[in-house]
N, C-alpha and C. Protein backbone atom coordinates (compact mmCIF):
# COMPACT_ATOMS: atom_id res chain seq x y z
N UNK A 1 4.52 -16.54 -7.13
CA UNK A 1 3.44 -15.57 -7.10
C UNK A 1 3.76 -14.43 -8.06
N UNK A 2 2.75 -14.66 -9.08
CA UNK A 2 3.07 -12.74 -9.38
C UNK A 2 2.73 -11.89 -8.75
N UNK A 3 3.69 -11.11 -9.69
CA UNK A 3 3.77 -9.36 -9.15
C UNK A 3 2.71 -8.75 -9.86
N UNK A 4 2.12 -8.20 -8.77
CA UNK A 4 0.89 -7.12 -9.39
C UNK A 4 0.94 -5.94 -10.09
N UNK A 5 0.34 -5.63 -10.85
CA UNK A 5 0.62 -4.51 -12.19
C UNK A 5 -0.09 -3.35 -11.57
N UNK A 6 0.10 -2.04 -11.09
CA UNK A 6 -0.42 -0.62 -10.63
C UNK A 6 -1.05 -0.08 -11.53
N UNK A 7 -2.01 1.13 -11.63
CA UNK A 7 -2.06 2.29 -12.71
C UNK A 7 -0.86 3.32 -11.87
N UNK A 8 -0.09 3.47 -12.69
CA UNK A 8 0.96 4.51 -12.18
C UNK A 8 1.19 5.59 -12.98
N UNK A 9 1.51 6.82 -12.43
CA UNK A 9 1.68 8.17 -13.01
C UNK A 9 3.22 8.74 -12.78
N UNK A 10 4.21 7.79 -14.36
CA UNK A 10 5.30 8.76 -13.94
C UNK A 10 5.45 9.92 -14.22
N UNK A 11 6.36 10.68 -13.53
CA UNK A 11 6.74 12.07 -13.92
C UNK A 11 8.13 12.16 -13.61
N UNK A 12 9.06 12.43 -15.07
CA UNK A 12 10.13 12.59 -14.73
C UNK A 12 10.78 13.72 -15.21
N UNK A 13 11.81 14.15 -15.19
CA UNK A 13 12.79 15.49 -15.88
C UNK A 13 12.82 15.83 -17.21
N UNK A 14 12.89 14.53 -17.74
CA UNK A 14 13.10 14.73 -19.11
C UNK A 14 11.99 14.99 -20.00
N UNK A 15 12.41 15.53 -21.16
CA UNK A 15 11.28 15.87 -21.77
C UNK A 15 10.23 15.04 -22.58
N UNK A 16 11.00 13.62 -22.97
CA UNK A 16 10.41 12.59 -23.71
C UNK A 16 10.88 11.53 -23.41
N UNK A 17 10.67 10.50 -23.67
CA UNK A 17 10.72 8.91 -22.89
C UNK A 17 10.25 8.17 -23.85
N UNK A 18 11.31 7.09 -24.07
CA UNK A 18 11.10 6.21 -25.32
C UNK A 18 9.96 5.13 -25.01
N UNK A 19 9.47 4.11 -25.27
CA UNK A 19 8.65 3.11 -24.55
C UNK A 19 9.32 2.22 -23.70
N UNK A 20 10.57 1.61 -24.33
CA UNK A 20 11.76 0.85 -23.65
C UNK A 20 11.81 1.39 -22.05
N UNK A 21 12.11 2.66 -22.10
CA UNK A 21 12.71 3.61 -21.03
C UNK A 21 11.48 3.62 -19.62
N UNK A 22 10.35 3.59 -20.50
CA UNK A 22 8.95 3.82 -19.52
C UNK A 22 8.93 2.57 -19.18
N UNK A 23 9.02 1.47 -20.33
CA UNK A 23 8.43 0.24 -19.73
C UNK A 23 9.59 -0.25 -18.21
N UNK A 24 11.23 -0.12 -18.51
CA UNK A 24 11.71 -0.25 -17.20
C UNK A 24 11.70 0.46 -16.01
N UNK A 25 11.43 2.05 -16.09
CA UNK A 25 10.73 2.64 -14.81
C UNK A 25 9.30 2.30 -14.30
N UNK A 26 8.36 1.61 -15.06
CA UNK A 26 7.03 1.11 -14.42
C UNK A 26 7.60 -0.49 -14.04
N UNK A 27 8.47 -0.98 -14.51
CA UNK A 27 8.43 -2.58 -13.99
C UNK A 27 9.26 -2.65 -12.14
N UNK A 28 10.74 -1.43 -12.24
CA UNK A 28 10.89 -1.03 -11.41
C UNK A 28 10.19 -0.76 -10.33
N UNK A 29 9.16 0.39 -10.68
CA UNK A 29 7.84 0.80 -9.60
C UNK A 29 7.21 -0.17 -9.45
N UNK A 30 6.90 -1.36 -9.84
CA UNK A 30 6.57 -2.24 -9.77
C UNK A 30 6.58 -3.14 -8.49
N UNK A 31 7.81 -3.77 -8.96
CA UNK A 31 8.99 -4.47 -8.03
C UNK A 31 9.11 -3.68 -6.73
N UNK A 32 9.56 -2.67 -6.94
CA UNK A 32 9.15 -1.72 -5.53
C UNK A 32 8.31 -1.85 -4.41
N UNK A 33 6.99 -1.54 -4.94
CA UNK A 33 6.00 -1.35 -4.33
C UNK A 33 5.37 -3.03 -3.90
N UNK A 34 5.86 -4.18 -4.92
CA UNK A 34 5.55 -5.24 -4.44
C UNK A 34 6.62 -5.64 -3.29
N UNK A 35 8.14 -5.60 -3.31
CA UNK A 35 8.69 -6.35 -2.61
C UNK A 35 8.89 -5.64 -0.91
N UNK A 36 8.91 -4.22 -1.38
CA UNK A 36 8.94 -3.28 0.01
C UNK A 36 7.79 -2.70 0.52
N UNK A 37 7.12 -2.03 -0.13
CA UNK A 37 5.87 -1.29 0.52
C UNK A 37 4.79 -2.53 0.47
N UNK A 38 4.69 -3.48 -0.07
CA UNK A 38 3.59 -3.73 0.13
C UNK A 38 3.13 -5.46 0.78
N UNK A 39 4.18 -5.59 1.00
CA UNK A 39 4.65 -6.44 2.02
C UNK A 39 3.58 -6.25 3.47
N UNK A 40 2.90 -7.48 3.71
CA UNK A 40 1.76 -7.32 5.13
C UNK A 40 2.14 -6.84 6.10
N UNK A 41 3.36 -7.27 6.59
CA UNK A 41 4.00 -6.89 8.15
C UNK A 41 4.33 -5.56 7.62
N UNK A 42 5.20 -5.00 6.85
CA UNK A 42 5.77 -3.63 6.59
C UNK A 42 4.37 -2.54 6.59
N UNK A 43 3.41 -3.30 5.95
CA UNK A 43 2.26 -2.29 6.02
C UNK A 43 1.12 -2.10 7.23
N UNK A 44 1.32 -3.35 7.89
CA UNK A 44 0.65 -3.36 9.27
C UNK A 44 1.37 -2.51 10.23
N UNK A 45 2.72 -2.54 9.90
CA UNK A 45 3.64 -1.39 10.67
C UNK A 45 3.31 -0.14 10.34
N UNK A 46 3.35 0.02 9.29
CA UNK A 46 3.22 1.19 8.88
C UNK A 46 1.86 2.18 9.15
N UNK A 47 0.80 1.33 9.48
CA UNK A 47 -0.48 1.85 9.32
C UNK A 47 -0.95 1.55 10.61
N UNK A 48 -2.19 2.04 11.34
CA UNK A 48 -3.28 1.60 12.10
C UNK A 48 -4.35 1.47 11.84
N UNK A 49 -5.51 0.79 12.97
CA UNK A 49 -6.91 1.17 12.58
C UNK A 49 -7.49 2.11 13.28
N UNK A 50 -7.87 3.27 12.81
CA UNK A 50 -8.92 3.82 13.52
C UNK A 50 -10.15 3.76 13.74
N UNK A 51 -10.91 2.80 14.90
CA UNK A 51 -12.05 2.72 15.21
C UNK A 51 -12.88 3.47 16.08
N UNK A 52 -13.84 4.78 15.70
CA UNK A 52 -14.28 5.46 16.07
C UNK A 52 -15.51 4.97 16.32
N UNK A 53 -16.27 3.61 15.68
CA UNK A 53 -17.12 3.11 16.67
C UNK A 53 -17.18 2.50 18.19
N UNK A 54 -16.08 2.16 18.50
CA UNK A 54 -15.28 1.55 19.73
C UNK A 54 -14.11 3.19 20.14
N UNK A 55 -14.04 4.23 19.62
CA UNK A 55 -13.23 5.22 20.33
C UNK A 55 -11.81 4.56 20.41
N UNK A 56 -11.07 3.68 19.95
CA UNK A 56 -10.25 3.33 19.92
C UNK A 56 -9.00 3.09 18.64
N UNK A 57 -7.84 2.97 18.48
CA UNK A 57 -6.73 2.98 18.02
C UNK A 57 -5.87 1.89 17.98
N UNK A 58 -6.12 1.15 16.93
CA UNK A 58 -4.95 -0.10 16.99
C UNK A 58 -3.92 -0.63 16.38
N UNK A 59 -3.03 -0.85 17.38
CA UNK A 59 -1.56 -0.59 16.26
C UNK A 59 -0.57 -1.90 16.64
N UNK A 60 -1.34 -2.65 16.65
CA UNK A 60 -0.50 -4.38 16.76
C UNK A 60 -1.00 -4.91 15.50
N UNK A 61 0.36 -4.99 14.96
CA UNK A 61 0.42 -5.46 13.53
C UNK A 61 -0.82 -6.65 13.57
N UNK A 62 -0.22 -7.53 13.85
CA UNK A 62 -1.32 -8.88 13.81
C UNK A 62 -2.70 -8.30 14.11
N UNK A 63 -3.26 -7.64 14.75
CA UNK A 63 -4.70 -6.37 14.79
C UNK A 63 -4.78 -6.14 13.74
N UNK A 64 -4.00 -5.45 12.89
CA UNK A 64 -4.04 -4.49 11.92
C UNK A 64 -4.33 -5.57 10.67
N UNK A 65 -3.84 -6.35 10.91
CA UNK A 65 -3.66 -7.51 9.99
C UNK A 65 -4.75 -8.75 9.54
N UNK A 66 -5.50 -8.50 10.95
CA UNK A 66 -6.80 -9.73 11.01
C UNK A 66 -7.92 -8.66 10.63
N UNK A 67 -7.71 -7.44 11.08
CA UNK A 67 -9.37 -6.23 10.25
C UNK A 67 -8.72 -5.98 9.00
N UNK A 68 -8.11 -5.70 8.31
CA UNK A 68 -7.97 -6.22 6.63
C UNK A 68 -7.83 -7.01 5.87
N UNK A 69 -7.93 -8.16 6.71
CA UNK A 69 -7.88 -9.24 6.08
C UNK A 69 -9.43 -9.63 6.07
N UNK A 70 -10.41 -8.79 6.61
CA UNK A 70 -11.60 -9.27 6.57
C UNK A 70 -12.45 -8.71 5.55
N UNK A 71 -13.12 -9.06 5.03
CA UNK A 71 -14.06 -9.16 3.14
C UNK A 71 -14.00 -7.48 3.32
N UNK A 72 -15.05 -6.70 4.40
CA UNK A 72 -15.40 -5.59 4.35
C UNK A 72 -15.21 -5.14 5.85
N UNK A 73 -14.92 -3.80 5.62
CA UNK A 73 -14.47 -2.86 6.93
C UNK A 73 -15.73 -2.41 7.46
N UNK A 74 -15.99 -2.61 8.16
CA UNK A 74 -17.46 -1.75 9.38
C UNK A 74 -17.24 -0.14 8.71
N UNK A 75 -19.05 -0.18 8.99
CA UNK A 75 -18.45 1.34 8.86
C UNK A 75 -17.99 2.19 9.76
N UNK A 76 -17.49 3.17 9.48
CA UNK A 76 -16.36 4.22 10.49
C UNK A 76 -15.45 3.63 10.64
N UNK A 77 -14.90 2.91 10.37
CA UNK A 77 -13.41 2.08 10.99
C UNK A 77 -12.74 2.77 9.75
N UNK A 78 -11.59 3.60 9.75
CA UNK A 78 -10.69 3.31 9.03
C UNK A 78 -9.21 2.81 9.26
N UNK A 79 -8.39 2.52 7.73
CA UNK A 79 -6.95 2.85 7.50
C UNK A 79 -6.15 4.21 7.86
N UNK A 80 -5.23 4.11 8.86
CA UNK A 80 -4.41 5.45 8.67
C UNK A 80 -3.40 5.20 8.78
N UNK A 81 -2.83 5.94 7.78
CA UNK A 81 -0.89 6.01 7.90
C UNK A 81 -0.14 6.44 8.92
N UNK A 82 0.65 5.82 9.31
CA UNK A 82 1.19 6.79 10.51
C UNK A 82 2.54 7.79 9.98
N UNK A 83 2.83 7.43 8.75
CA UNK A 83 3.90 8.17 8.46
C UNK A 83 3.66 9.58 8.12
């Protein structure tokens, strides 16, 4: 499977950055965000649903996991982070 490509905004210390230098801090952020953050279970953990049409809160991964996995979200339902 590939790894998916971000629009990303680095910002670092230094004052200039060769292309070499950028291209391995974006492949990095990359790799990152594919192998740790964005991983299903890590993000079903990480997150809930808030359903304010039902007044309710759900935070069982596999829950979290079957309403985003579906085409489109109802409206009022959202994503929230719990971190």
């Amino acid at each position: 499977m590939r790894t998916p490509h971000h629009d990303l905004l680095v910002l670092t210390g230094e004052k200039t950055m060769n292309e070499q230098e950028l291209e391995i801090q974006v492949r990095f952020l990359n790799d990152l965000l594919y192998n740790v953050v964005e991983k299903t279970n890590a993000f079903c953990t990480a997150n809930e649903i808030l359903d304010v049409n039902k007044c309710r809160i759900v935070q069982k991964p596999h829950l979290v996991q079957q309403i985003i996995n579906s085409d489109v979200l109802p409206p009022f339902v959202f994503i929230n982070c719990k971190n």
